[in-house]
N, C-alpha and C. Protein backbone atom coordinates (compact mmCIF):
# COMPACT_ATOMS: atom_id res chain seq x y z
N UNK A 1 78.47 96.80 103.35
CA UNK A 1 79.53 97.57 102.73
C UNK A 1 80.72 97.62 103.69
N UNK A 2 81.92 97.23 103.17
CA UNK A 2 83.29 97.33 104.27
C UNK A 2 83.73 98.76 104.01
N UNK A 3 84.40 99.00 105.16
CA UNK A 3 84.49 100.38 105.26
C UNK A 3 86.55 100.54 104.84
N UNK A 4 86.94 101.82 104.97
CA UNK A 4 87.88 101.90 104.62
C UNK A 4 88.38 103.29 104.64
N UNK A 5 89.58 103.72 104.30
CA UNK A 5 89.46 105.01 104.47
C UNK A 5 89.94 105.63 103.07
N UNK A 6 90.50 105.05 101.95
CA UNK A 6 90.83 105.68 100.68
C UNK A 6 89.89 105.28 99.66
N UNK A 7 89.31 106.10 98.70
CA UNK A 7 88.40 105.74 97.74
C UNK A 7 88.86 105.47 96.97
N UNK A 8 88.61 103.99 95.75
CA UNK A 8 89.51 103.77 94.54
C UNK A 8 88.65 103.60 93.20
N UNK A 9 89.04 103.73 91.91
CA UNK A 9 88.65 102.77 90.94
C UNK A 9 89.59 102.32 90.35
N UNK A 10 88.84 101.37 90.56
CA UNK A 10 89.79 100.33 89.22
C UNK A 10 88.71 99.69 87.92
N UNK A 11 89.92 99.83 87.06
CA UNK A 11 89.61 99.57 85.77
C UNK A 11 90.12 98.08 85.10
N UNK A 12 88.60 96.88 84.64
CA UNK A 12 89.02 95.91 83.83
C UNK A 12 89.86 96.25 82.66
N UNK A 13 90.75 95.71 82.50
CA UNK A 13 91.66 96.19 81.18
C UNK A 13 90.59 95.19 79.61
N UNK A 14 90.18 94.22 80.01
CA UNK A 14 89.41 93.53 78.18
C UNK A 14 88.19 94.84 78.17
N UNK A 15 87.80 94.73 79.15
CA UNK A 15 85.80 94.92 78.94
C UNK A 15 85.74 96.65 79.56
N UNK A 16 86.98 97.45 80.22
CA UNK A 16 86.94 98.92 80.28
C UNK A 16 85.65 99.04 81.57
N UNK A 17 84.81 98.13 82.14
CA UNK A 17 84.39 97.85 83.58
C UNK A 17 85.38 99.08 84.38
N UNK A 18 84.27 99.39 85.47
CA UNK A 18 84.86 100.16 86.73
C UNK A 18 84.65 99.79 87.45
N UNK A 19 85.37 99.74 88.90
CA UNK A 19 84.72 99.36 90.44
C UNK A 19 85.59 100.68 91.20
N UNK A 20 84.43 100.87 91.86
CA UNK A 20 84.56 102.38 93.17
C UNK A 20 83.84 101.43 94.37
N UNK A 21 85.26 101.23 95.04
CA UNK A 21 84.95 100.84 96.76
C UNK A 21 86.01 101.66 97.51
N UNK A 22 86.40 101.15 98.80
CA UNK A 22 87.29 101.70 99.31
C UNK A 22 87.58 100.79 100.06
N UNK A 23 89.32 101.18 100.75
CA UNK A 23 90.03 100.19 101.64
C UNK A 23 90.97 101.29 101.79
N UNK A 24 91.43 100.38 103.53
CA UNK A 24 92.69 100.80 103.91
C UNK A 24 94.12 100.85 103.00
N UNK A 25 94.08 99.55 102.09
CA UNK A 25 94.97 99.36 101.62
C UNK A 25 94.82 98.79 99.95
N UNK A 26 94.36 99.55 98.86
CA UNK A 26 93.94 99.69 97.85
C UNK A 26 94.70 98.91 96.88
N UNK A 27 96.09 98.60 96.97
CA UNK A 27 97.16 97.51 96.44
C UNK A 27 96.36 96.44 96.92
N UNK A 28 97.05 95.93 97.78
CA UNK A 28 95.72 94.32 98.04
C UNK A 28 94.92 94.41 97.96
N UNK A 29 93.67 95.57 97.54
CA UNK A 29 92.66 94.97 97.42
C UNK A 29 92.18 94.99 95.79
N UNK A 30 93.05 95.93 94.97
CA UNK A 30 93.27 94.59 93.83
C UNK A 30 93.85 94.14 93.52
N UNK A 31 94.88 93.66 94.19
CA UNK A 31 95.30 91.76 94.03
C UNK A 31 93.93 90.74 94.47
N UNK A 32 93.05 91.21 95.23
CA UNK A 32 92.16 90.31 96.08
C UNK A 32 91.17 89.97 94.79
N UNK A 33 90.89 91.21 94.41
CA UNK A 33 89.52 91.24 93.67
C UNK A 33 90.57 90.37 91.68
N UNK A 34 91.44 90.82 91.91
CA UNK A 34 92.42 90.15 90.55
C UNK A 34 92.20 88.77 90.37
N UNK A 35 92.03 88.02 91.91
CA UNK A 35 92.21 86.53 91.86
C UNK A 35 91.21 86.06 91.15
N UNK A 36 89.68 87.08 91.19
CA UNK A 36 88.58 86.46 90.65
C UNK A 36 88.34 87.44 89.54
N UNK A 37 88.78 87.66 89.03
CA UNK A 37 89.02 88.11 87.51
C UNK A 37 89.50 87.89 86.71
N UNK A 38 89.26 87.96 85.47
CA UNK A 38 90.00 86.76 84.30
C UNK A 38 90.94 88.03 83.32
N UNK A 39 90.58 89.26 83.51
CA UNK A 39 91.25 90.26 82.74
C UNK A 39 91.91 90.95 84.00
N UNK A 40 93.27 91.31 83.36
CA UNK A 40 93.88 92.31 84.30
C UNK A 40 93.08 93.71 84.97
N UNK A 41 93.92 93.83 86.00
CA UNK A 41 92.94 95.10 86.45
C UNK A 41 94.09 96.33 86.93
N UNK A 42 93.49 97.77 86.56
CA UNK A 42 94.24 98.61 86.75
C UNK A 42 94.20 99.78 87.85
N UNK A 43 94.90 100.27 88.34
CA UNK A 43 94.08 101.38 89.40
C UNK A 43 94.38 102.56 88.39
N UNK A 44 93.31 103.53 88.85
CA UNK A 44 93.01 104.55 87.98
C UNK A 44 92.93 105.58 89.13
N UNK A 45 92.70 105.49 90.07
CA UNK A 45 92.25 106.57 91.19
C UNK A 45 92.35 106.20 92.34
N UNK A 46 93.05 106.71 93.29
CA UNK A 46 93.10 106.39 95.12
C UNK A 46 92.78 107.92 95.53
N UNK A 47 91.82 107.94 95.77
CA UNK A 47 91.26 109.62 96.76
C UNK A 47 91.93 109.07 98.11
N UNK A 48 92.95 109.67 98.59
CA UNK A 48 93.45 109.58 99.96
C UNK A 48 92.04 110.25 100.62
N UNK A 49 92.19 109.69 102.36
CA UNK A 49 90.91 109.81 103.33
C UNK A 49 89.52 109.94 102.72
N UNK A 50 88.99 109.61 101.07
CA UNK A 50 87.65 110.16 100.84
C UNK A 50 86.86 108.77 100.45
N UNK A 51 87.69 107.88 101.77
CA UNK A 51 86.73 106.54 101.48
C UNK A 51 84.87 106.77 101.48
N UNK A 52 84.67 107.72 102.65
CA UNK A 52 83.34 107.80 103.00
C UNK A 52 82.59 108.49 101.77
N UNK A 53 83.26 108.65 100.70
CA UNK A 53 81.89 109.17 99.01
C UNK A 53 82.18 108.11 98.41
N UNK A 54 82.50 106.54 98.81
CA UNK A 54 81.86 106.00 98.20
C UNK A 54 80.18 105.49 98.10
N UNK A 55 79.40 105.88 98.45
CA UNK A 55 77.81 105.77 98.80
C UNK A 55 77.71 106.56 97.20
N UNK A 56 78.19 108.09 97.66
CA UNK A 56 77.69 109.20 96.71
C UNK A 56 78.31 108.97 94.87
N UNK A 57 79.07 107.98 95.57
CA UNK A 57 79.76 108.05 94.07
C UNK A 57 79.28 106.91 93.19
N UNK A 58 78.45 105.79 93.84
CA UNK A 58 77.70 105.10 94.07
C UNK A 58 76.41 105.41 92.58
N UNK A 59 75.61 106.39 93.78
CA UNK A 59 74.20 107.25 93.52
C UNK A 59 74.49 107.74 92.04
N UNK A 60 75.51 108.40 91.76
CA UNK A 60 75.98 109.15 90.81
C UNK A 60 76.38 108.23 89.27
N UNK A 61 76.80 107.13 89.83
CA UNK A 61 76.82 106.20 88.40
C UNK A 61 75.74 104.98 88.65
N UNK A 62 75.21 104.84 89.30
CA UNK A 62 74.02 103.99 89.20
C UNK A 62 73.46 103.37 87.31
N UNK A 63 73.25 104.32 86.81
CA UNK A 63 72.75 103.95 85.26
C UNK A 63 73.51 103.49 84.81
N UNK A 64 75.02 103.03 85.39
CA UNK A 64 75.50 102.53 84.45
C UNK A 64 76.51 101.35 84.89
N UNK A 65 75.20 100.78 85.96
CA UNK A 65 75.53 99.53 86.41
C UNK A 65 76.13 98.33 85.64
N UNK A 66 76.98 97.46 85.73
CA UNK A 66 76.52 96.19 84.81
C UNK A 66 76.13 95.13 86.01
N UNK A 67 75.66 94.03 85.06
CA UNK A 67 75.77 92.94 86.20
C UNK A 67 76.33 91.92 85.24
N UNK A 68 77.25 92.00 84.29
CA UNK A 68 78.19 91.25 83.83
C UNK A 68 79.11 90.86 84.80
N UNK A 69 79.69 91.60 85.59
CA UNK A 69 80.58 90.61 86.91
C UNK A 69 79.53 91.14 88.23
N UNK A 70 80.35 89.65 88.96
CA UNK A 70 80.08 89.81 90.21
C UNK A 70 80.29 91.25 91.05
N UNK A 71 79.86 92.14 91.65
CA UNK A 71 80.19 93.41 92.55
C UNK A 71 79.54 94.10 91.91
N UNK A 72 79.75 95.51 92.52
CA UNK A 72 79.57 96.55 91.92
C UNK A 72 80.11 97.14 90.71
N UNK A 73 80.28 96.89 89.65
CA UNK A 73 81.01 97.12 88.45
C UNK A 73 79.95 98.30 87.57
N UNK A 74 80.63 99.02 87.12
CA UNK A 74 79.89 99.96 86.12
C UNK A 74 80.68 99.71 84.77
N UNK A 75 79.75 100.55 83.89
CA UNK A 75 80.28 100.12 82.77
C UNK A 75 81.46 101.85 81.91
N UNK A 76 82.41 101.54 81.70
CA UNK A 76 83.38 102.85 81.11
C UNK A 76 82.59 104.42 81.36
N UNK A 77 81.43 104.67 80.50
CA UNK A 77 81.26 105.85 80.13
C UNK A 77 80.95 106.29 81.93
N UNK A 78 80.67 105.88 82.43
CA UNK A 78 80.26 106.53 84.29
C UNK A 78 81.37 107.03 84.40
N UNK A 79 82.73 107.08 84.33
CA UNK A 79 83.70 108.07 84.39
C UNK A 79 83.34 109.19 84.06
N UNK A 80 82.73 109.32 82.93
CA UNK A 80 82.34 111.00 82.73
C UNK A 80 81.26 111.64 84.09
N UNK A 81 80.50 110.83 84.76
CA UNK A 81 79.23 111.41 85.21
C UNK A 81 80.17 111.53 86.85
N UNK A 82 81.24 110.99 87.66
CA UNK A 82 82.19 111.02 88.66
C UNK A 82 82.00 113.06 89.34
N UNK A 83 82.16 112.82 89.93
CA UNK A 83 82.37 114.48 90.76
C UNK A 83 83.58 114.76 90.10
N UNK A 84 83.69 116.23 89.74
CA UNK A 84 84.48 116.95 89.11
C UNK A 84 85.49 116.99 90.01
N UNK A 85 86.01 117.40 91.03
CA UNK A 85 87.22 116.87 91.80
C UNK A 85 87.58 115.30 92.01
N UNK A 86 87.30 114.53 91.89
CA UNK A 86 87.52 112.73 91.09
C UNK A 86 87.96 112.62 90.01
N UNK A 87 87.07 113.50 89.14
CA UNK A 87 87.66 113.17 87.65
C UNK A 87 88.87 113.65 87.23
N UNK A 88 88.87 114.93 88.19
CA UNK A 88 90.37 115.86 87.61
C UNK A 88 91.29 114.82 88.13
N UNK A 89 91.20 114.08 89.24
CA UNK A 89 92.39 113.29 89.90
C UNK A 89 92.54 112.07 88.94
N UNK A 90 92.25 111.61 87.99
CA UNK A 90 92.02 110.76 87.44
C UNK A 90 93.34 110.63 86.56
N UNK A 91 94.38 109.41 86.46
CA UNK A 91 95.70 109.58 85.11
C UNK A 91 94.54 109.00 84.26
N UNK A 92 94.52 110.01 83.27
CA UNK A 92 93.86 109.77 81.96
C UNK A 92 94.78 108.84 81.12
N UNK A 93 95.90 108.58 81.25
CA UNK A 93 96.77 107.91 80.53
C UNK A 93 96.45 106.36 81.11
N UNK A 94 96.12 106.37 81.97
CA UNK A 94 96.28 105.08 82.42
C UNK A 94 94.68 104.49 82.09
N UNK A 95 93.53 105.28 81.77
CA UNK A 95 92.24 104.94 81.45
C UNK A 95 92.09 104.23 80.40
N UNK A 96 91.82 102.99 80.35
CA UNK A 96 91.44 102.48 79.18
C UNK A 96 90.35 102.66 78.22
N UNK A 97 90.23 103.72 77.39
CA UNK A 97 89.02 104.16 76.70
C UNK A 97 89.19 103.02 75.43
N UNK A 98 90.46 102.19 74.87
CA UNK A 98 89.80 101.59 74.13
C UNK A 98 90.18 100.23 74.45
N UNK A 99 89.28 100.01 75.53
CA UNK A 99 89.24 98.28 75.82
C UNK A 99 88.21 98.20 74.77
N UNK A 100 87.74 98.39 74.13
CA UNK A 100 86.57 97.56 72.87
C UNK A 100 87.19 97.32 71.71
N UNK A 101 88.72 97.62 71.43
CA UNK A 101 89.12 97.31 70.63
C UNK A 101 89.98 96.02 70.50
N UNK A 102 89.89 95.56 71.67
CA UNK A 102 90.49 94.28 72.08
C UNK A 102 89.67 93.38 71.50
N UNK A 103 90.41 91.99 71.20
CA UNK A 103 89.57 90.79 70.45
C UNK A 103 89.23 90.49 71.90
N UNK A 104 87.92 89.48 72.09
CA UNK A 104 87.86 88.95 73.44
C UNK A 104 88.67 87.79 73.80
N UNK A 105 88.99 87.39 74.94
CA UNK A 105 90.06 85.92 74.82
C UNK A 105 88.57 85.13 75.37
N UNK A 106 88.85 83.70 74.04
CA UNK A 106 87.98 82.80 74.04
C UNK A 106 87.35 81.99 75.63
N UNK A 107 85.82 82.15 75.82
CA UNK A 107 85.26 81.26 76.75
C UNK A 107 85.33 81.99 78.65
N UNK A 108 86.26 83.65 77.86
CA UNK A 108 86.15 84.21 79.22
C UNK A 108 85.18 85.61 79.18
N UNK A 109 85.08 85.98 80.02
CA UNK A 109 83.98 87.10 80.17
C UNK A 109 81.88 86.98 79.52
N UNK A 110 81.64 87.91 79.77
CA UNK A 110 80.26 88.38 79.15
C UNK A 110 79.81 87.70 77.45
């Protein structure tokens, strides 16, 4: 696990996917993780200094792993199960609750 000091998620914009890691610098690191992704990706959350709950935040959405992509990816509804100080920080506007209403683009994804 690379370490870091701000906690993030980001959100697949087709498939509504989450990823919670952390980095120094949360802009490049999704541009990094963008290159190998075929759907845009959004940030939804930067916890300034609370890189170190990513483990706990981890533990906490476990059930709702996918292994449709490569990493740690969960699948949408684990937003609800997040620590109640995470979730409040969360732009709900910017959450994609209806990536399932998207057609899929042909020969990419799951």
């Amino acid at each position: 696990m690379t370490g870091g000091t701000h906690l993030y998620i980001i959100q697949m914009d087709r498939t509504g996917a989450i990823k919670v890691g952390r980095s120094n610098d949360v802009e490049r690191r999704c541009k990094q993780l963008q290159t190998s992704c075929p759907y845009p990706l959004i940030v939804l959350l930067v916890a300034k200094r609370q890189g170190n709950r990513e483990q706990e935040v981890h533990r906490r959405l476990k059930a709702y792993r996918t292994a449709s992509f490569q990493g740690e990816w969960f699948r949408e509804p684990a937003l609800g199960e997040l620590p109640t100080d995470l979730y409040e920080m969360l732009d709900i506007e910017f959450v994609n609750s209806d990536w399932w209403k998207k057609p899929p683009e042909p020969g990419v994804g799951p």
